[in-house]
N, C-alpha and C. Protein backbone atom coordinates (compact mmCIF):
# COMPACT_ATOMS: atom_id res chain seq x y z
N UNK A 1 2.50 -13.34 1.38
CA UNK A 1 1.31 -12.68 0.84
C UNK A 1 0.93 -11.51 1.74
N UNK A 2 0.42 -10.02 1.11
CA UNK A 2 0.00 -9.48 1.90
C UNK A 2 -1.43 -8.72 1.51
N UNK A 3 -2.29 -8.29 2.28
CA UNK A 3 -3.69 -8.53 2.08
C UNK A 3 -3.68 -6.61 2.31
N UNK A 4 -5.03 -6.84 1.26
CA UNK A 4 -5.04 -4.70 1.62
C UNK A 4 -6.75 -4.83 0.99
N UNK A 5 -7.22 -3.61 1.16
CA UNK A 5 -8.48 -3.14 0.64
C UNK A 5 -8.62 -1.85 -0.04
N UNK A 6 -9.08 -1.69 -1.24
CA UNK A 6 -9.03 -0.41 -1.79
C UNK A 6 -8.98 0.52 -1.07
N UNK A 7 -8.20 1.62 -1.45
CA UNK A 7 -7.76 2.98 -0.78
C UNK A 7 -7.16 3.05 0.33
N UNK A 8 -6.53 1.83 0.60
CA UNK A 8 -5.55 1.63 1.73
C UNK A 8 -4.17 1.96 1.23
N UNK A 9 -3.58 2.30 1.74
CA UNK A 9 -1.97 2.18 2.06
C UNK A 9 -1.17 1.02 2.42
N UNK A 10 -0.53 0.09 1.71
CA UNK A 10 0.51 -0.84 1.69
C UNK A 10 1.46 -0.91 1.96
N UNK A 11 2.69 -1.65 2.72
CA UNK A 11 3.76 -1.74 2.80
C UNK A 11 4.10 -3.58 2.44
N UNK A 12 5.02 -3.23 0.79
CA UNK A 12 5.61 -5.05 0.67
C UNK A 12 6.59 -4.78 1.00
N UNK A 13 7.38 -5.92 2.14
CA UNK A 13 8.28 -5.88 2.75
C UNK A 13 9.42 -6.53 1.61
N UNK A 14 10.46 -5.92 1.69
CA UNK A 14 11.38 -6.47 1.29
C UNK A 14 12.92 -6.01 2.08
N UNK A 15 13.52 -7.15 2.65
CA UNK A 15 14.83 -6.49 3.67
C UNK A 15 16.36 -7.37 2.82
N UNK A 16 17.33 -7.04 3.09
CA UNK A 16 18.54 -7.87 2.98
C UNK A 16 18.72 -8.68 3.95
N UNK A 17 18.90 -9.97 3.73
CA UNK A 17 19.33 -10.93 4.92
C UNK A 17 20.68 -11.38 4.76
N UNK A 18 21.60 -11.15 5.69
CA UNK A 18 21.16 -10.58 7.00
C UNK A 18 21.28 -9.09 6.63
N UNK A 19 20.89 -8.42 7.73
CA UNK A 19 20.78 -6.90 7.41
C UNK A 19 22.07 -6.51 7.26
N UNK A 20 23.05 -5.68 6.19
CA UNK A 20 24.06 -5.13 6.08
C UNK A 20 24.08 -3.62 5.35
N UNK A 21 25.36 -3.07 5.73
CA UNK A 21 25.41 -1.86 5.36
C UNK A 21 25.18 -1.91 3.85
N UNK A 22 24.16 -1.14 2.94
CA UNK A 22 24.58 -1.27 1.56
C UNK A 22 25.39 0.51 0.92
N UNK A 23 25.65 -0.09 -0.02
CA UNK A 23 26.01 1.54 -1.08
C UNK A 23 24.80 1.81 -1.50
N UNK A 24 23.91 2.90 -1.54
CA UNK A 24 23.29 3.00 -2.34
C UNK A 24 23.57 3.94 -3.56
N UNK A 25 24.78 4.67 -3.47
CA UNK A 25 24.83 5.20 -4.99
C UNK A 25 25.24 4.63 -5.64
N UNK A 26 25.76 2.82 -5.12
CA UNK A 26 26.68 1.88 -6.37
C UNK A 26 25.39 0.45 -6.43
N UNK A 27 23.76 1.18 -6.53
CA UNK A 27 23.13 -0.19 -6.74
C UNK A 27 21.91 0.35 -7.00
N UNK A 28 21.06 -0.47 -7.52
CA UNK A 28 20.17 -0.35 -8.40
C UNK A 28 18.79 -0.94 -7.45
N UNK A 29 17.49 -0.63 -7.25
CA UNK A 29 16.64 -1.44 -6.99
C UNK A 29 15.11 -0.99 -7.62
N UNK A 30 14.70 -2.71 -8.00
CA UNK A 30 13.69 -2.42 -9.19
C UNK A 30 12.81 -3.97 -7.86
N UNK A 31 11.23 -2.66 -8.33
CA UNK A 31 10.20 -3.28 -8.15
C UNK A 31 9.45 -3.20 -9.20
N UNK A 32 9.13 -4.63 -9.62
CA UNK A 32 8.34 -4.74 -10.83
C UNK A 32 7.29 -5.67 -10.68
N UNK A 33 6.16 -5.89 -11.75
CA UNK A 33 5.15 -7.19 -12.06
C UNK A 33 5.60 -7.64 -13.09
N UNK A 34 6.05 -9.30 -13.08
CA UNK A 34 6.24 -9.71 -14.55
C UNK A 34 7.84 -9.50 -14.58
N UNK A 35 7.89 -9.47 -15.92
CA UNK A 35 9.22 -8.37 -16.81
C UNK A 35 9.37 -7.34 -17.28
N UNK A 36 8.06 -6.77 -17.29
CA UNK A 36 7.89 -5.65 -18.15
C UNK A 36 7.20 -4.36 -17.48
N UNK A 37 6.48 -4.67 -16.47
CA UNK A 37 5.60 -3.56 -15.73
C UNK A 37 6.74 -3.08 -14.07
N UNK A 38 7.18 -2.02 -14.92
CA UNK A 38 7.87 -1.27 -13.49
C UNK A 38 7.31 -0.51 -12.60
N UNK A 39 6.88 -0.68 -11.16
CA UNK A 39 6.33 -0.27 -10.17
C UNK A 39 7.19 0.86 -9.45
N UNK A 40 8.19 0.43 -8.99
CA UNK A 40 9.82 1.50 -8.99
C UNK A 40 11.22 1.20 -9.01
N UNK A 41 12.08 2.45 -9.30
CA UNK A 41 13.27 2.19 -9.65
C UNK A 41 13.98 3.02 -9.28
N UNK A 42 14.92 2.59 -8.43
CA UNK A 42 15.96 3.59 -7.31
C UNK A 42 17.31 2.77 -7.85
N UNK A 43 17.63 4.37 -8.44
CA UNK A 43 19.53 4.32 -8.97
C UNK A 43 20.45 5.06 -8.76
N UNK A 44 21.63 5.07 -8.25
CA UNK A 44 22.43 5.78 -8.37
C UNK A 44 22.05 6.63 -6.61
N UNK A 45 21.43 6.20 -5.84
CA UNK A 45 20.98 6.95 -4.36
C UNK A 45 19.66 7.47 -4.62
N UNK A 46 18.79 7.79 -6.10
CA UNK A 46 17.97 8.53 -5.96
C UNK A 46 16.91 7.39 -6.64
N UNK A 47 15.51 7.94 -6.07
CA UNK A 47 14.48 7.55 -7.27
C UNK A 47 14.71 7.99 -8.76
N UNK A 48 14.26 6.89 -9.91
CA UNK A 48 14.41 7.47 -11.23
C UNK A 48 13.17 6.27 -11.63
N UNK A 49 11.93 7.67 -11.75
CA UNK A 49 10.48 7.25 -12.10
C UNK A 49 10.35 6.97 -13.31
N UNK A 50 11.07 7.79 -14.68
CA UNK A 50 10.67 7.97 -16.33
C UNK A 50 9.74 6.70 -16.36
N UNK A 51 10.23 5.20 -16.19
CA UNK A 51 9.83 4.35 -16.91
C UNK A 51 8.77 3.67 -15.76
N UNK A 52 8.21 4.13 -14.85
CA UNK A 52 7.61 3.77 -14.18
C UNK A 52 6.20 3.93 -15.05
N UNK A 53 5.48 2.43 -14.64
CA UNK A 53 4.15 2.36 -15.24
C UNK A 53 2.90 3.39 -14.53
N UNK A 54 2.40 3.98 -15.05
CA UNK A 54 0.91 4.97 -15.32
C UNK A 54 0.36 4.48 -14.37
N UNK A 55 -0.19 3.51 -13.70
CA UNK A 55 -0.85 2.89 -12.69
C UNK A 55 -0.15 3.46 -11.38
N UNK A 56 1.24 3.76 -11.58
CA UNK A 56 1.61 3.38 -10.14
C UNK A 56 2.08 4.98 -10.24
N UNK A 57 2.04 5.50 -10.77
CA UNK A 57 2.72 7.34 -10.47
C UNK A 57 2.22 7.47 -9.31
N UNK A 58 2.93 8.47 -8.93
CA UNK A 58 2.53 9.15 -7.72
C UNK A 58 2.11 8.48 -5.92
N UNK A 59 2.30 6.71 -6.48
CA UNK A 59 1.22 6.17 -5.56
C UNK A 59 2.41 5.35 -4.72
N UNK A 60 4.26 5.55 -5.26
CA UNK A 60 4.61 4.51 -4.96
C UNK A 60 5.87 5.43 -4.11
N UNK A 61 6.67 4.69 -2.94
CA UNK A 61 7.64 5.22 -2.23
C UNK A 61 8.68 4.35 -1.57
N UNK A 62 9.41 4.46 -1.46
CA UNK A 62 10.36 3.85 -0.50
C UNK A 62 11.15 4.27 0.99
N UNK A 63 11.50 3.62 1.35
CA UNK A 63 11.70 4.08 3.15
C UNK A 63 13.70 4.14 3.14
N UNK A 64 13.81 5.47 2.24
CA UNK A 64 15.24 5.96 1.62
C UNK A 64 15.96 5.80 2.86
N UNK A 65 15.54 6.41 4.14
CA UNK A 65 16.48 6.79 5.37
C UNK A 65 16.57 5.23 6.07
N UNK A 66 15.90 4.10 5.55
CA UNK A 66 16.27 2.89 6.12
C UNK A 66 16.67 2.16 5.23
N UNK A 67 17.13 2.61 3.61
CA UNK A 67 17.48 1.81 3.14
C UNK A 67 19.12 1.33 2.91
N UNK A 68 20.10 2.34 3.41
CA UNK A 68 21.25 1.69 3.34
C UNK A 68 21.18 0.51 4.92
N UNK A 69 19.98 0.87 5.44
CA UNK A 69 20.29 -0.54 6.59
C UNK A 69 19.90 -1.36 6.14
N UNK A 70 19.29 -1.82 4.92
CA UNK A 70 18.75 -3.19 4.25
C UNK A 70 17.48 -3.12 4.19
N UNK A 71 16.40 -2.09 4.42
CA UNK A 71 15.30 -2.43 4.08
C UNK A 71 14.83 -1.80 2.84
N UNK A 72 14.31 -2.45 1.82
CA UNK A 72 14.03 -1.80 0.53
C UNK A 72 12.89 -2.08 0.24
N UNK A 73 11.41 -2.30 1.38
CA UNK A 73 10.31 -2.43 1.11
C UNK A 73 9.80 -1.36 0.55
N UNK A 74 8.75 -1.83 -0.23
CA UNK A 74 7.96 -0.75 -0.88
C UNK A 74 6.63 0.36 -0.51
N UNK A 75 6.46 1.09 -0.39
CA UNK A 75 5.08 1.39 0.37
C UNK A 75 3.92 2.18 -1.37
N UNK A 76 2.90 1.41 -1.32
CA UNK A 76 1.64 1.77 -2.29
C UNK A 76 0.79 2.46 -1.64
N UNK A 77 0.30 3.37 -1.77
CA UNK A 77 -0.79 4.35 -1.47
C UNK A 77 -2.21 4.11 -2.47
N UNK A 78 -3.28 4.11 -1.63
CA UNK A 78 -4.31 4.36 -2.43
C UNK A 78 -4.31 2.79 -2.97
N UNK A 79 -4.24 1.89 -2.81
CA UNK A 79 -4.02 0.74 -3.50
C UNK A 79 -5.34 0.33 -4.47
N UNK A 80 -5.41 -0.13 -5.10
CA UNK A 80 -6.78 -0.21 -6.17
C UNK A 80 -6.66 -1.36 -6.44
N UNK A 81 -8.01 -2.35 -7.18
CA UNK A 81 -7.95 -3.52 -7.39
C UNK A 81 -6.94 -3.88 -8.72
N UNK A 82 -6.02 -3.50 -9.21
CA UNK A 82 -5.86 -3.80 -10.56
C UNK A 82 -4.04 -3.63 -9.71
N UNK A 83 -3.77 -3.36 -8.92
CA UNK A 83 -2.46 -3.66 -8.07
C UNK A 83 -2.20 -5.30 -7.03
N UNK A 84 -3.78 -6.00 -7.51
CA UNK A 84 -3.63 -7.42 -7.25
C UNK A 84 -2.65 -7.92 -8.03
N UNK A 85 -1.15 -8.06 -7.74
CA UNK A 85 -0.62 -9.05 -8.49
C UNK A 85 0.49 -9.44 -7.68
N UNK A 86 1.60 -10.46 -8.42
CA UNK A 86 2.90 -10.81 -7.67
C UNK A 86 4.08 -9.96 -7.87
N UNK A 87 4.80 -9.45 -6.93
CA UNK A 87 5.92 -8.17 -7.44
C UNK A 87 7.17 -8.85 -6.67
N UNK A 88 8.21 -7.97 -7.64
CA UNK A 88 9.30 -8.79 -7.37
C UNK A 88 10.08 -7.52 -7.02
N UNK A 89 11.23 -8.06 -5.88
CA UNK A 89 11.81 -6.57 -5.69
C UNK A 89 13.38 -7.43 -5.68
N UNK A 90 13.87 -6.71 -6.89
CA UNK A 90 15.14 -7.00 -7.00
C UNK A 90 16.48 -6.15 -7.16
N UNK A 91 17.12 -6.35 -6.37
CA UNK A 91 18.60 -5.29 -5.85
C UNK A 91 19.62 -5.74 -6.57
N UNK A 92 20.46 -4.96 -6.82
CA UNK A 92 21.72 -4.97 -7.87
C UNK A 92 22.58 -4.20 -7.52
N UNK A 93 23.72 -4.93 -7.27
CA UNK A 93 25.27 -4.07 -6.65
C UNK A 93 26.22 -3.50 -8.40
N UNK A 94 26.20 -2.24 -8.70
CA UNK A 94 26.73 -1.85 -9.67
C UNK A 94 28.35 -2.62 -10.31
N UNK A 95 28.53 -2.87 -8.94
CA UNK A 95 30.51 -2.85 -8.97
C UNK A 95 30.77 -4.62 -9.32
N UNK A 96 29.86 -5.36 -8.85
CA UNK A 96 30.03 -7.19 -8.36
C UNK A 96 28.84 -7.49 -9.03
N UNK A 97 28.20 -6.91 -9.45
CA UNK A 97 26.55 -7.50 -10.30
C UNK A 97 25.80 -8.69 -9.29
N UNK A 98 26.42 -8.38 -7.92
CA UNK A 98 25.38 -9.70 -7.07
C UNK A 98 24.22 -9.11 -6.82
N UNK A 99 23.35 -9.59 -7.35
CA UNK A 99 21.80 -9.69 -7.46
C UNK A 99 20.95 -10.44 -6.44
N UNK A 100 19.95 -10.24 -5.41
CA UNK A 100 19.03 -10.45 -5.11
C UNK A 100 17.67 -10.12 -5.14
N UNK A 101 16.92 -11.29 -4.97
CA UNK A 101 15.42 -11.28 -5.25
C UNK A 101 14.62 -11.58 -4.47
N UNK A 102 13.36 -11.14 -4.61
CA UNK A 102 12.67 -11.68 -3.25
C UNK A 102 11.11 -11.42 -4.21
N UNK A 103 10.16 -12.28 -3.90
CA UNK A 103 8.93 -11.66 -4.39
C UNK A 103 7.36 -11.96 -3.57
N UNK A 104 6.71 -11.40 -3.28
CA UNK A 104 5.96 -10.76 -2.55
C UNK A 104 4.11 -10.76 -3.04
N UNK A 105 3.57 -11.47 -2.88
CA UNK A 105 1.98 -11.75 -3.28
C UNK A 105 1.20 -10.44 -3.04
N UNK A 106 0.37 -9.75 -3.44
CA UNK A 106 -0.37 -8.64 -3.04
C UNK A 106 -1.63 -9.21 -3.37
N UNK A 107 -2.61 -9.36 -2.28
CA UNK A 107 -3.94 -9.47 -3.14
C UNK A 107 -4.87 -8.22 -2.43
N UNK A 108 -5.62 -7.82 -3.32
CA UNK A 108 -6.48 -6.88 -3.21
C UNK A 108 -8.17 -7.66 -3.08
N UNK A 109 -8.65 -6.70 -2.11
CA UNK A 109 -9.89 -6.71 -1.89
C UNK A 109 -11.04 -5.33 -1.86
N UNK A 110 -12.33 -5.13 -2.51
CA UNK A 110 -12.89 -4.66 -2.49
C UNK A 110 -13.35 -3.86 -0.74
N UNK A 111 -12.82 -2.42 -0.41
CA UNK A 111 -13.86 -2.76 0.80
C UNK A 111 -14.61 -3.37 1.75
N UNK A 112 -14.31 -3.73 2.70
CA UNK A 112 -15.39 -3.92 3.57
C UNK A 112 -16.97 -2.96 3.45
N UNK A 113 -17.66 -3.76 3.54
CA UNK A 113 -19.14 -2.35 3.76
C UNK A 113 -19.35 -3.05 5.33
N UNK A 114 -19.80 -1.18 6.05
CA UNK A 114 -20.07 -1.15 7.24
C UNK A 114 -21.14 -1.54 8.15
N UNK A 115 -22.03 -1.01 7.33
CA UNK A 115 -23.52 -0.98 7.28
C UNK A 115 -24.68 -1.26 6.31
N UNK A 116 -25.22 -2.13 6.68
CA UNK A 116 -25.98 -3.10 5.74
C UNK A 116 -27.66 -1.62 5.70
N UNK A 117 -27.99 -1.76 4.47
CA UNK A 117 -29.49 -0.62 4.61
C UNK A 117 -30.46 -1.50 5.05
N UNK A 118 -31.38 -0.43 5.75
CA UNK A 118 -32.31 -1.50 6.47
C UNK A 118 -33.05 -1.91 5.55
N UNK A 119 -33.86 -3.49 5.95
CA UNK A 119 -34.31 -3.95 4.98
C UNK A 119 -36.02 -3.18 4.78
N UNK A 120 -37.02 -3.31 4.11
CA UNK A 120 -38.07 -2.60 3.84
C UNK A 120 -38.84 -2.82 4.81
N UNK A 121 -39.14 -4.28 5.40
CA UNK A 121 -40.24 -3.71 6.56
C UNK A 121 -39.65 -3.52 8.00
N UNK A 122 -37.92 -3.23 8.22
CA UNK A 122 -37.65 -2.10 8.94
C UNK A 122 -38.02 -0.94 9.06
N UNK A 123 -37.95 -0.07 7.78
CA UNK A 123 -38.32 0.86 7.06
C UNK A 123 -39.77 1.41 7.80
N UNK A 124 -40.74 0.13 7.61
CA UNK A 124 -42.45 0.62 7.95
C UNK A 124 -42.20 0.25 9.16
N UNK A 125 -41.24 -0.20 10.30
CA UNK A 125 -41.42 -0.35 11.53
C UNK A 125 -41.13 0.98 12.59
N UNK A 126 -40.16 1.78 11.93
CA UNK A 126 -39.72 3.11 12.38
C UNK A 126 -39.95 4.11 11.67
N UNK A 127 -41.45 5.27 12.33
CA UNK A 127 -41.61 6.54 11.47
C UNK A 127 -41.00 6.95 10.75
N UNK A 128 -40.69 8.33 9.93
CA UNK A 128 -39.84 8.97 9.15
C UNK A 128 -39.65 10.23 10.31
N UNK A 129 -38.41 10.36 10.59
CA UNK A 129 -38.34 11.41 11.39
C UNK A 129 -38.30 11.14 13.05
N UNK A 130 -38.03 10.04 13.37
CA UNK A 130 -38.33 9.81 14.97
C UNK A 130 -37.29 9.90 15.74
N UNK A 131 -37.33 9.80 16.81
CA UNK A 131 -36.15 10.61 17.50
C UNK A 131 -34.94 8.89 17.40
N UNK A 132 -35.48 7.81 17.37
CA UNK A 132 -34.37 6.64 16.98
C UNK A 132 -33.40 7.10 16.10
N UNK A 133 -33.71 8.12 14.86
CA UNK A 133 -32.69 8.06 13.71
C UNK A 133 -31.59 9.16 13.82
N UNK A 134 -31.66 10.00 14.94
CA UNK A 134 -30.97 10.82 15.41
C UNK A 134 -29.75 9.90 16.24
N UNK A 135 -29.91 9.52 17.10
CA UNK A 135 -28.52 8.45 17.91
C UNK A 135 -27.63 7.75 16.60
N UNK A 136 -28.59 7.68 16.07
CA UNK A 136 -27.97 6.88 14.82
C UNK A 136 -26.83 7.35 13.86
N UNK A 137 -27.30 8.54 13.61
CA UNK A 137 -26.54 9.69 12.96
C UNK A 137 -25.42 10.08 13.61
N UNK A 138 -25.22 10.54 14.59
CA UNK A 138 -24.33 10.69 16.27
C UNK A 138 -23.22 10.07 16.11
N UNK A 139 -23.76 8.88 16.04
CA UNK A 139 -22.97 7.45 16.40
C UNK A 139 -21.90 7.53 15.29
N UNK A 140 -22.41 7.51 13.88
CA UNK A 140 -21.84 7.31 12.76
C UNK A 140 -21.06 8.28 12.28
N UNK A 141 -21.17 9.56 12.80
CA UNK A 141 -20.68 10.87 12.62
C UNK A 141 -19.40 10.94 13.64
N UNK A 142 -19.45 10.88 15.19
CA UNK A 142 -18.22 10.18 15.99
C UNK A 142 -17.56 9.32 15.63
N UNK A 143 -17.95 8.03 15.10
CA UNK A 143 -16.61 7.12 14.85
C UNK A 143 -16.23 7.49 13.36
N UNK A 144 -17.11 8.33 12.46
CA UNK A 144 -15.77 8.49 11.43
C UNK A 144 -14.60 9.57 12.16
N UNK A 145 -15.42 10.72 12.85
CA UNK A 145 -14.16 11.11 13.64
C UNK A 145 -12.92 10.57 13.77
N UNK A 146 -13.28 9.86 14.52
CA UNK A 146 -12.30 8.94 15.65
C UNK A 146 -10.75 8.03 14.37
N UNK A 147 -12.35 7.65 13.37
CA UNK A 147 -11.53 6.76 12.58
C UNK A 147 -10.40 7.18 11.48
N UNK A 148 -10.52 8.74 11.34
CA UNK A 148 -9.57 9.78 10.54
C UNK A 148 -8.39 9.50 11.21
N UNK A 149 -8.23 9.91 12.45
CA UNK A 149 -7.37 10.69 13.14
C UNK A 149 -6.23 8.92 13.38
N UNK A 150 -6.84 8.00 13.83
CA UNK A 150 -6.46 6.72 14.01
C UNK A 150 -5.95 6.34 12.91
N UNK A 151 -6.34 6.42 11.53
CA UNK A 151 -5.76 5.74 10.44
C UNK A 151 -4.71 6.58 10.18
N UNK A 152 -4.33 7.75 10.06
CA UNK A 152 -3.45 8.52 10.09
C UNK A 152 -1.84 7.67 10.23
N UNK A 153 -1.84 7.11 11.67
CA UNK A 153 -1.06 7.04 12.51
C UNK A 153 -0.44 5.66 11.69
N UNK A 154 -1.51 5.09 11.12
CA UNK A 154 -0.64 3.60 10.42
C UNK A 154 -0.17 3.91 8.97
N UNK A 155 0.10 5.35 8.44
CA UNK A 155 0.87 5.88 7.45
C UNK A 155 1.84 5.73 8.05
């Protein structure tokens, strides 16, 4: 199972065990939900999106330069609640039709919230305008800073 929060970035792992050299212009690999909902589809060495489902355009990738070493995990961008489901990532050798499968839990969660609003007789305990609500501002304005530049790095 792997756990995410809206507008995060995902990686479902999926590897060959044990790790071996593959072909990738003689094999096929499909990530799907179900039977019918295709997430992606890499054939022939390249991505081939046509039949990829509307939900997932644009949002979905694979890690091409590690995949003849066996890893054919998937990476989701932007993840949204309606990408809660179970996906299956299944590889296909063109020449021998040996098939493997592996499948992978995603559950989605709403956000975290950061900051709770103060409650009302907070509100009448601190003027409008006092120099308290300034640090405050500071504070919250630096760590989104901080927190751009940091999330970056786990793309």
């Amino acid at each position: 199972t792997c756990n995410a929060f809206v507008g995060e970035t995902v990686v479902l792992p999926c590897t060959t065990t044990p790790p071996e050299e593959l072909t990738l212009s003689k094999s096929m690999l499909y990530w799907q939900i179900g039977t019918k909902q295709l997430v992606h589809f890499f054939q022939n060495g390249q991505d081939s999106l046509e039949g990829q489902d509307e939900k997932f355009r644009g949002r979905t990738s694979l890690f091409q330069d590690q995949m003849k070493h066996g890893n054919l995990s998937l990476k989701i961008s932007n993840v949204q609640l309606w990408d809660d489901a179970e996906y299956s990532c299944i590889y296909r050798q063109t020449e021998n039709h040996e098939t493997k499968k592996s499948t992978i839990k995603l559950h989605v969660s709403a956000p975290p919230r950061i900051e709770e609003p103060p409650s009302p007789s907070e509100q009448n305990q601190i003027p409008s305008g006092s120099p308290v609500d300034v640090p405050c501002l500071a504070v919250l304005s630096l760590s989104f800073l901080l927190l751009v530049p940091l999330g970056l790095w786990h793309l």
